[in-house]
C-alpha atoms as a PDB file:
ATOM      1  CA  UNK A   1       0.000   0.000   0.000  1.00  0.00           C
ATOM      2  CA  UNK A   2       0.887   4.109  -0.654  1.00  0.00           C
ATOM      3  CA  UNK A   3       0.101   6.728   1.400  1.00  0.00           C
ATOM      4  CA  UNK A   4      -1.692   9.330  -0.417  1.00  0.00           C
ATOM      5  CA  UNK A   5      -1.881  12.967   0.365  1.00  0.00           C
ATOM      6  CA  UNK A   6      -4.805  15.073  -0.966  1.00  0.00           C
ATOM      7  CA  UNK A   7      -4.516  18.806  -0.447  1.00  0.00           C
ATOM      8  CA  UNK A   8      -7.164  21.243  -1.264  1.00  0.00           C
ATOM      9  CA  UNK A   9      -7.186  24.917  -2.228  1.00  0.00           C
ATOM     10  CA  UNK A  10     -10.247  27.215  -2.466  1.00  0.00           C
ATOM     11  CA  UNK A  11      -9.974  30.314  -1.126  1.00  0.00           C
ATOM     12  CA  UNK A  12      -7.795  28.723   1.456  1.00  0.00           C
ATOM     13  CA  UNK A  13      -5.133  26.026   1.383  1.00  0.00           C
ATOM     14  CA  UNK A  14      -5.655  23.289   3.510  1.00  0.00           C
ATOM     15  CA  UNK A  15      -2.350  20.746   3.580  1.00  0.00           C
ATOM     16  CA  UNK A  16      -2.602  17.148   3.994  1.00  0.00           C
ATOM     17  CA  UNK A  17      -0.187  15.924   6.305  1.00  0.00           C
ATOM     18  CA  UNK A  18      -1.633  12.731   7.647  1.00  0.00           C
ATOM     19  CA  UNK A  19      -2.826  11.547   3.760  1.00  0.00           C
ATOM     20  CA  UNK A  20      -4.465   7.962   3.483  1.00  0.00           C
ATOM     21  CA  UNK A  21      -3.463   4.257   2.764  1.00  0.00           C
ATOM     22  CA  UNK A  22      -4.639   3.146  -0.194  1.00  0.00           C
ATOM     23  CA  UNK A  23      -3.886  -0.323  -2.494  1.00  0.00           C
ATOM     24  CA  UNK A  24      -3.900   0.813  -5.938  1.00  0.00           C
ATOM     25  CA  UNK A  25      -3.201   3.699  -7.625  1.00  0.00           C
ATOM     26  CA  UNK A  26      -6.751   3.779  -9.234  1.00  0.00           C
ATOM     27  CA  UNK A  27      -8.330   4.150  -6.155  1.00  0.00           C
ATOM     28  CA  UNK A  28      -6.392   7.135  -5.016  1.00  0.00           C
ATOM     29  CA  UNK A  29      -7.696   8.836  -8.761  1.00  0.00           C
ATOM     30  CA  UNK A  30     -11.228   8.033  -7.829  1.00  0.00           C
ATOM     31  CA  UNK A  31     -11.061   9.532  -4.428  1.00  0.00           C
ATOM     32  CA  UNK A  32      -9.450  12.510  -5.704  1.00  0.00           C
ATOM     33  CA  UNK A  33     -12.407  12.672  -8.049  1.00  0.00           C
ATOM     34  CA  UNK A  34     -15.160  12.244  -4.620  1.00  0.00           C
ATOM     35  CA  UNK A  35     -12.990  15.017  -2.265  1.00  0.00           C
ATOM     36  CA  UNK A  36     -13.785  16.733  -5.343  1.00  0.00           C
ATOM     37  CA  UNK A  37     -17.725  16.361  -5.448  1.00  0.00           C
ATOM     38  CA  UNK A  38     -17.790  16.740  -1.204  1.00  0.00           C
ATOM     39  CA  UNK A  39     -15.775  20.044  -1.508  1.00  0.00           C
ATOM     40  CA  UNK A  40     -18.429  21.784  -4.198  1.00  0.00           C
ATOM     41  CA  UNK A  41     -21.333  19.786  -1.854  1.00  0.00           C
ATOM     42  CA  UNK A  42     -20.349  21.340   1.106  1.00  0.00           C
ATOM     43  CA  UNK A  43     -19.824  25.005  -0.347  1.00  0.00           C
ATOM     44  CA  UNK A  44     -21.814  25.632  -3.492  1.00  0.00           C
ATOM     45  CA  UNK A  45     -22.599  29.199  -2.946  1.00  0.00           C
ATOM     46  CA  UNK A  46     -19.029  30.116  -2.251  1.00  0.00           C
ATOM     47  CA  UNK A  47     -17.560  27.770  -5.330  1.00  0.00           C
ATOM     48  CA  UNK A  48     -19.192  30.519  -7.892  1.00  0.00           C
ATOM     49  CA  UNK A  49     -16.896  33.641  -8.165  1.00  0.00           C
ATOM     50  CA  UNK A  50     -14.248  32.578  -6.530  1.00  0.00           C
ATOM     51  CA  UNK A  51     -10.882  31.776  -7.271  1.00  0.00           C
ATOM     52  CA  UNK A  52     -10.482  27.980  -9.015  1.00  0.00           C
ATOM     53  CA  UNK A  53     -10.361  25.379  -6.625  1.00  0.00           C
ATOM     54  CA  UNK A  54      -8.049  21.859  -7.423  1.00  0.00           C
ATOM     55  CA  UNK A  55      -7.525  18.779  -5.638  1.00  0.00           C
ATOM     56  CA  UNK A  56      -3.816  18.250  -5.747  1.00  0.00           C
ATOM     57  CA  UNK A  57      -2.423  14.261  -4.781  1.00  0.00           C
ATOM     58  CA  UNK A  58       1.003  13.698  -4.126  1.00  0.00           C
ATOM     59  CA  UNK A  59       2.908  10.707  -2.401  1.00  0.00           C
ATOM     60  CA  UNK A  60       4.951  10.717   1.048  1.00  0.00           C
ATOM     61  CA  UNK A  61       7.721  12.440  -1.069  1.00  0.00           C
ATOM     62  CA  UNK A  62       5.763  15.449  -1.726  1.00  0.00           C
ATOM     63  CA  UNK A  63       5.545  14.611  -5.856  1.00  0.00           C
ATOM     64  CA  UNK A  64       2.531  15.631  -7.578  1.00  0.00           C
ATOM     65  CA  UNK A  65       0.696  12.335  -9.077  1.00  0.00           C
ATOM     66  CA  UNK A  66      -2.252  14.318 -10.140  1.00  0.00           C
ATOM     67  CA  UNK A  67      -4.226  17.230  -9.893  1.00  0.00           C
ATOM     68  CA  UNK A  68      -7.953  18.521 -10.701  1.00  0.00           C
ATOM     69  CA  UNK A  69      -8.720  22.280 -11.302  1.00  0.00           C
ATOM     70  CA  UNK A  70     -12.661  23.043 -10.775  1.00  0.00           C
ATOM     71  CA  UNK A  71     -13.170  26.778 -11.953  1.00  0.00           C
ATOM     72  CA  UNK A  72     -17.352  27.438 -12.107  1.00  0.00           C
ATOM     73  CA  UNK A  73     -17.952  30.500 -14.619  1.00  0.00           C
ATOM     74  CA  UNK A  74     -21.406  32.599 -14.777  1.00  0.00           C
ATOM     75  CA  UNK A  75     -22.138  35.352 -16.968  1.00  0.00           C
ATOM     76  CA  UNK A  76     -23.241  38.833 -15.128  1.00  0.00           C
ATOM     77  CA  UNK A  77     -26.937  38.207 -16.094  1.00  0.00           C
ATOM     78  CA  UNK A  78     -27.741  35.149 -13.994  1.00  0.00           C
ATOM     79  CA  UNK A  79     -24.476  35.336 -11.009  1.00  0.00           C
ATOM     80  CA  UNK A  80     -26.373  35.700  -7.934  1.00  0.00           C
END
């Protein structure tokens, strides 16, 4: 098994430093992907019009094994 560190930035950076256990390399991707859907599910007002937010994995070396950049764009007629 890898440990697996997910940090997240939207208007703040929060840093990883315990990260997770996890068997194959897949299965770190797809809960990238979920931290992904629970960040915008736990925020959705403050996700529009503000900076882009990414999920950023890396492994107990600190080397980036993948990231995901959300970024939710209205135009001025329908924003609030």
């Amino acid at each position: 098994m890898a440990r697996y560190f997910f940090h997240m930035q939207t208007d703040v950076r929060q840093t990883d430093n315990e990260g997770i256990e996890i068997a194959e390399p897949s299965e770190a991707r797809r809960q990238a992907i979920q931290t992904c859907g629970e960040m915008m599910k736990e925020a959705p007002e403050v996700f529009w019009g503000s900076r882009p937010w990414n999920v950023t994995v890396t492994d107990a070396t600190g080397r980036i094994l993948w990231e995901i950049f959300m970024d939710g764009v209205s135009t001025p007629e329908v924003s609030n």
